[in-house]
N, C-alpha and C. Protein backbone atom coordinates (compact mmCIF):
# COMPACT_ATOMS: atom_id res chain seq x y z
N UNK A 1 -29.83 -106.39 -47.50
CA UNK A 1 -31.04 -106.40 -46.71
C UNK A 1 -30.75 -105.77 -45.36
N UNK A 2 -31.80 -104.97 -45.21
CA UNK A 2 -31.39 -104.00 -44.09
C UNK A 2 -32.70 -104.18 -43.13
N UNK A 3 -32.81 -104.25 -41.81
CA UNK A 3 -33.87 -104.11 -40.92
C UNK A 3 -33.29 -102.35 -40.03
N UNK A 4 -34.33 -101.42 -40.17
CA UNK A 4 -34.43 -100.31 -40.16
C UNK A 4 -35.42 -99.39 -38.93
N UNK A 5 -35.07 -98.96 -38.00
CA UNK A 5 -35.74 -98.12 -37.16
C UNK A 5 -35.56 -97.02 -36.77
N UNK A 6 -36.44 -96.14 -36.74
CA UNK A 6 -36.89 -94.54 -36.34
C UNK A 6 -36.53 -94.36 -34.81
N UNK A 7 -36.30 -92.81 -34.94
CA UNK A 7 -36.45 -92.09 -33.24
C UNK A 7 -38.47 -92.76 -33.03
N UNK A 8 -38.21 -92.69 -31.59
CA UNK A 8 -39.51 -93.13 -30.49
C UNK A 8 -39.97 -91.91 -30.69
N UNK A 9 -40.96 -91.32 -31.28
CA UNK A 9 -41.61 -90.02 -31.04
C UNK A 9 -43.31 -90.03 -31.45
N UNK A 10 -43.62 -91.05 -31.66
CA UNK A 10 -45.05 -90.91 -31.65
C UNK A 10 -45.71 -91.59 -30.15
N UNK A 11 -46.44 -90.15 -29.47
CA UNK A 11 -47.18 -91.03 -28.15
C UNK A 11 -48.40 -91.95 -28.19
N UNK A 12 -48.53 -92.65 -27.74
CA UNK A 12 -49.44 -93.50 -27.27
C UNK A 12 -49.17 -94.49 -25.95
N UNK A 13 -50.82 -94.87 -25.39
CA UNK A 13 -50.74 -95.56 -24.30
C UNK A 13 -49.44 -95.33 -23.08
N UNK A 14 -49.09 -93.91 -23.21
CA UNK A 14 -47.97 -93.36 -21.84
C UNK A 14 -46.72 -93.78 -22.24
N UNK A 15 -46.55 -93.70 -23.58
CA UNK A 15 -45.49 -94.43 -24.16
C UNK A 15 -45.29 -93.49 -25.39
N UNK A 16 -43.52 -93.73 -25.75
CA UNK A 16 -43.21 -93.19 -27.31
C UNK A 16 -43.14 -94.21 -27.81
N UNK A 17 -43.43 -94.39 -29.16
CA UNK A 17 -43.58 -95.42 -30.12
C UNK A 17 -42.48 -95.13 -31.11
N UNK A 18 -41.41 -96.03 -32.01
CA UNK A 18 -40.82 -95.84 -33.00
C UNK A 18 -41.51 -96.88 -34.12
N UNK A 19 -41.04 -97.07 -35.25
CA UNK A 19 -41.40 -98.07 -36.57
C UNK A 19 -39.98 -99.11 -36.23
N UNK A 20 -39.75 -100.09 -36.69
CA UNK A 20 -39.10 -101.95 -37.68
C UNK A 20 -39.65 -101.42 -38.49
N UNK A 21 -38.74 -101.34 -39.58
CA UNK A 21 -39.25 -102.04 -40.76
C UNK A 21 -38.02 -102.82 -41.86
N UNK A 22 -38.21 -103.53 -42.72
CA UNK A 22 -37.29 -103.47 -43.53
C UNK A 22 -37.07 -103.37 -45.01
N UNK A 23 -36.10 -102.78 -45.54
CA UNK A 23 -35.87 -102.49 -46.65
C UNK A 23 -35.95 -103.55 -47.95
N UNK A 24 -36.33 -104.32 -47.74
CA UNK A 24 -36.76 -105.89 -48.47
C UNK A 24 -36.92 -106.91 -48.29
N UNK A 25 -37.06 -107.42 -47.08
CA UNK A 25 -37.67 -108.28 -47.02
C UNK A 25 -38.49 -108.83 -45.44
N UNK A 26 -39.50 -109.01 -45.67
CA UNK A 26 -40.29 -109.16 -44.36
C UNK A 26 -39.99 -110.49 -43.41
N UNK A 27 -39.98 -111.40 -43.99
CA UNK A 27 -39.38 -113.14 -43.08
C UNK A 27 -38.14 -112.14 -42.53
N UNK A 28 -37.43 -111.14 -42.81
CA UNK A 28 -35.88 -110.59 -42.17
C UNK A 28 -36.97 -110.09 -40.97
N UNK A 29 -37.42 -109.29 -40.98
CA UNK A 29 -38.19 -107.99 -40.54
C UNK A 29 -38.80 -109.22 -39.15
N UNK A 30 -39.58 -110.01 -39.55
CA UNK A 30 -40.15 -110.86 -38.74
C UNK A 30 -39.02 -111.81 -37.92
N UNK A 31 -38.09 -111.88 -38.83
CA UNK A 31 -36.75 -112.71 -37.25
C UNK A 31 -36.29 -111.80 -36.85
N UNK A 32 -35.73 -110.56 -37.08
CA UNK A 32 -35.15 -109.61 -35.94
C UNK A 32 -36.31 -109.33 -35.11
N UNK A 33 -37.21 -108.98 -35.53
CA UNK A 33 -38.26 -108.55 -34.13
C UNK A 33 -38.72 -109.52 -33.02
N UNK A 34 -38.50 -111.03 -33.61
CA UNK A 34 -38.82 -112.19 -32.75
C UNK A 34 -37.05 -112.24 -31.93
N UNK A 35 -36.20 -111.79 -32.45
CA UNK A 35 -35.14 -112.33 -31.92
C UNK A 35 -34.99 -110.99 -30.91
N UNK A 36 -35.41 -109.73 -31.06
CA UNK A 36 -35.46 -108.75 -30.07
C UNK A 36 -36.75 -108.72 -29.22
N UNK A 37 -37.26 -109.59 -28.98
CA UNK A 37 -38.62 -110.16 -27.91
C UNK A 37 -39.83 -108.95 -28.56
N UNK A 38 -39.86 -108.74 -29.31
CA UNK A 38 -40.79 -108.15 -30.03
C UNK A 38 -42.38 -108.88 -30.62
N UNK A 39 -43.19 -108.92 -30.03
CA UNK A 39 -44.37 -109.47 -30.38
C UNK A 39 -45.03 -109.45 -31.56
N UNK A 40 -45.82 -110.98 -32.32
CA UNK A 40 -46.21 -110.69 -33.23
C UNK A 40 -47.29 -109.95 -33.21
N UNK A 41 -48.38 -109.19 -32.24
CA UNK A 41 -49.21 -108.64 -32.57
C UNK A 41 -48.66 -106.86 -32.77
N UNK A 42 -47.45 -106.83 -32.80
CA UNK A 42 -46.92 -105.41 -32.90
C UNK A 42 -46.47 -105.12 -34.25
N UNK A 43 -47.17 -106.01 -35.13
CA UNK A 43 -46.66 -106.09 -36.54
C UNK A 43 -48.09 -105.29 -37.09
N UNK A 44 -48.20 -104.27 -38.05
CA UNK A 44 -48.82 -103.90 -38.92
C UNK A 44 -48.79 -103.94 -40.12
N UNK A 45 -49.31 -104.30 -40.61
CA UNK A 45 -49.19 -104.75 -42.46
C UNK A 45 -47.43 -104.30 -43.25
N UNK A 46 -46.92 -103.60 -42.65
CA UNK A 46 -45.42 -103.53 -43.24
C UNK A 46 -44.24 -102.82 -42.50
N UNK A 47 -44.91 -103.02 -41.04
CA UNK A 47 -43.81 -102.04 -39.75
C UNK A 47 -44.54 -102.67 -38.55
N UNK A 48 -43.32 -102.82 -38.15
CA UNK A 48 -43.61 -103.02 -36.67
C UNK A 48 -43.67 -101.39 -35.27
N UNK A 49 -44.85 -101.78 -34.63
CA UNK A 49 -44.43 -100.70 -34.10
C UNK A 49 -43.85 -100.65 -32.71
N UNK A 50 -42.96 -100.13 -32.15
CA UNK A 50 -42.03 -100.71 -31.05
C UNK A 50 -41.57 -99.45 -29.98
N UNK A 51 -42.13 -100.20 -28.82
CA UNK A 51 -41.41 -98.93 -27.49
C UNK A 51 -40.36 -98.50 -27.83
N UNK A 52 -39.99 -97.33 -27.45
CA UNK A 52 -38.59 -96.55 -26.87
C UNK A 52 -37.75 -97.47 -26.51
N UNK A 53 -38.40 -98.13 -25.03
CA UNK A 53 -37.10 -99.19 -24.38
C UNK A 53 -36.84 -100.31 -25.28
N UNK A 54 -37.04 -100.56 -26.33
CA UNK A 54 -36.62 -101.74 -26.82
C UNK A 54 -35.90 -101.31 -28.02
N UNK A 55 -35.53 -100.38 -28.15
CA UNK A 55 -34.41 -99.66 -29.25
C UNK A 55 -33.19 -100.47 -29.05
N UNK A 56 -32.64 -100.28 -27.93
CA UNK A 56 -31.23 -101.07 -27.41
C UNK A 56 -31.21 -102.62 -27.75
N UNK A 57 -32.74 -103.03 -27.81
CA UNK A 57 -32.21 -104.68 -28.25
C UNK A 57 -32.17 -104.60 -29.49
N UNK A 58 -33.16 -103.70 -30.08
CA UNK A 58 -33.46 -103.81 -32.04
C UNK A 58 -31.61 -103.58 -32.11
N UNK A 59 -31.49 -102.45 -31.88
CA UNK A 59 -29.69 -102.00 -32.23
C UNK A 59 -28.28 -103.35 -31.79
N UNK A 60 -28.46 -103.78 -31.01
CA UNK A 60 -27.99 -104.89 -30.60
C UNK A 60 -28.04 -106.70 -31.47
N UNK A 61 -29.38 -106.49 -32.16
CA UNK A 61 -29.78 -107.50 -32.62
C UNK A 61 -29.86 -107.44 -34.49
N UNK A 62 -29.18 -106.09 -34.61
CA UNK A 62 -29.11 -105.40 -36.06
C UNK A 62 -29.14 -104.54 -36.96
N UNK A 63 -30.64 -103.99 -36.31
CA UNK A 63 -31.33 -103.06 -36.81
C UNK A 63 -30.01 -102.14 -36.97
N UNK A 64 -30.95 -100.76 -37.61
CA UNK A 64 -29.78 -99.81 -37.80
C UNK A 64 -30.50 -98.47 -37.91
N UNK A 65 -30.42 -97.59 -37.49
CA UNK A 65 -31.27 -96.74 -36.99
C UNK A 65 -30.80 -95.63 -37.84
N UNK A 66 -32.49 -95.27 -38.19
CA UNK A 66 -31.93 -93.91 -38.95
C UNK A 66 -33.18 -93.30 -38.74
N UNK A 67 -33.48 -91.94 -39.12
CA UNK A 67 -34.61 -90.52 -39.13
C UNK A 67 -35.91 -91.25 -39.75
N UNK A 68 -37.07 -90.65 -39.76
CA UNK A 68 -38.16 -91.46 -39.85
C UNK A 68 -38.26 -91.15 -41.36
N UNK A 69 -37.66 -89.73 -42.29
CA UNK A 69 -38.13 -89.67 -43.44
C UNK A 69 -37.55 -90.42 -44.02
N UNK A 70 -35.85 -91.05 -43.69
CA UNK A 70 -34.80 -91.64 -44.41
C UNK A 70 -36.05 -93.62 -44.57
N UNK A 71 -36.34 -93.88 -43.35
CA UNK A 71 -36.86 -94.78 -43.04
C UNK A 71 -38.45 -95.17 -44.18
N UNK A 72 -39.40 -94.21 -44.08
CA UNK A 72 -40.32 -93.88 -45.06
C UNK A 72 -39.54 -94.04 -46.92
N UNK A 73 -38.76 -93.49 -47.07
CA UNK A 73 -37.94 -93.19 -48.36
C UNK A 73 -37.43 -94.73 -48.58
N UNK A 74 -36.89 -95.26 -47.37
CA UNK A 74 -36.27 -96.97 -47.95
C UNK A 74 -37.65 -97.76 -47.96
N UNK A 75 -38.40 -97.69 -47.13
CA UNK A 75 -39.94 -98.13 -47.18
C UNK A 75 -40.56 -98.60 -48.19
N UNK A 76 -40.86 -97.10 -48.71
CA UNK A 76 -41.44 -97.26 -50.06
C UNK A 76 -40.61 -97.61 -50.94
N UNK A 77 -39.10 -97.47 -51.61
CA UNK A 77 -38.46 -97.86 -52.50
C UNK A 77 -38.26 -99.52 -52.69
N UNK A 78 -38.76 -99.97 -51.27
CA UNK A 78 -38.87 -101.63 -51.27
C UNK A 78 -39.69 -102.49 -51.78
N UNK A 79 -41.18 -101.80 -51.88
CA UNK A 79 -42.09 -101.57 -52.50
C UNK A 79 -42.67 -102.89 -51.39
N UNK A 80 -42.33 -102.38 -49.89
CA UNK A 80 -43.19 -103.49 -49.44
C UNK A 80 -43.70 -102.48 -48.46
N UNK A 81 -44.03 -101.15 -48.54
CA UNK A 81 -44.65 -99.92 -47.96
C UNK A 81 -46.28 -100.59 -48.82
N UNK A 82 -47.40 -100.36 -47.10
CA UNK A 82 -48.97 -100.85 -47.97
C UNK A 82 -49.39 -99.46 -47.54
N UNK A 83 -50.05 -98.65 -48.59
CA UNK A 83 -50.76 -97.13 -48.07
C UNK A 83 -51.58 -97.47 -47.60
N UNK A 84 -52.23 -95.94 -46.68
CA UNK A 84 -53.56 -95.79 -46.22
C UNK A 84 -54.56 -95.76 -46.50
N UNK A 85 -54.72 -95.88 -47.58
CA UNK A 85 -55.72 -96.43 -48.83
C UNK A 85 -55.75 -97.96 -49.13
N UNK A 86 -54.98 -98.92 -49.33
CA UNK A 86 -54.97 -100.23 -49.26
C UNK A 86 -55.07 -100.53 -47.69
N UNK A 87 -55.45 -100.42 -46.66
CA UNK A 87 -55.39 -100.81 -45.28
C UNK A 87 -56.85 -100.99 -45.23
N UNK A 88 -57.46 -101.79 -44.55
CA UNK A 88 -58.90 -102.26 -44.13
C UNK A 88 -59.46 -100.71 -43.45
């Protein structure tokens, strides 16, 4: 069980954004992000989405950082990736 994060490269709100996610299992996914002061409203149906500056605690606290396609590719093979089609 792996908890997994991307380079910060999507902008929003004056900010780069990266993905949390993890490779099987979400209760994991949900204690590293609580244990890296990560909020539950930063959770989206199967990724968290997380500032730039808080890379250093995700990495510190576990995570393990890799490219966003490598990240997408363990995603979906977990089969806990929800498409844009199943989303409200």
């Amino acid at each position: 069980m792996t908890v997994l994060v991307d380079d910060p490269v999507w902008p929003a709100h004056g900010r780069l954004w990266a993905h949390l996610v993890s490779d099987s299992d979400l209760d994991e996914l949900h204690a590293l992000a609580a244990a890296a002061g990560i909020p539950p409203r930063a959770f989206d149906r199967d990724h968290y989405d997380v500032p730039a500056d808080a890379l250093p605690r995700l990495l510190a606290a576990g995570a393990q950082h890799v490219g966003g396609k490598e990240l997408t590719r363990r995603l979906i093979a977990s089969g806990l990736r929800v498409r844009a089609r199943e989303r409200d």
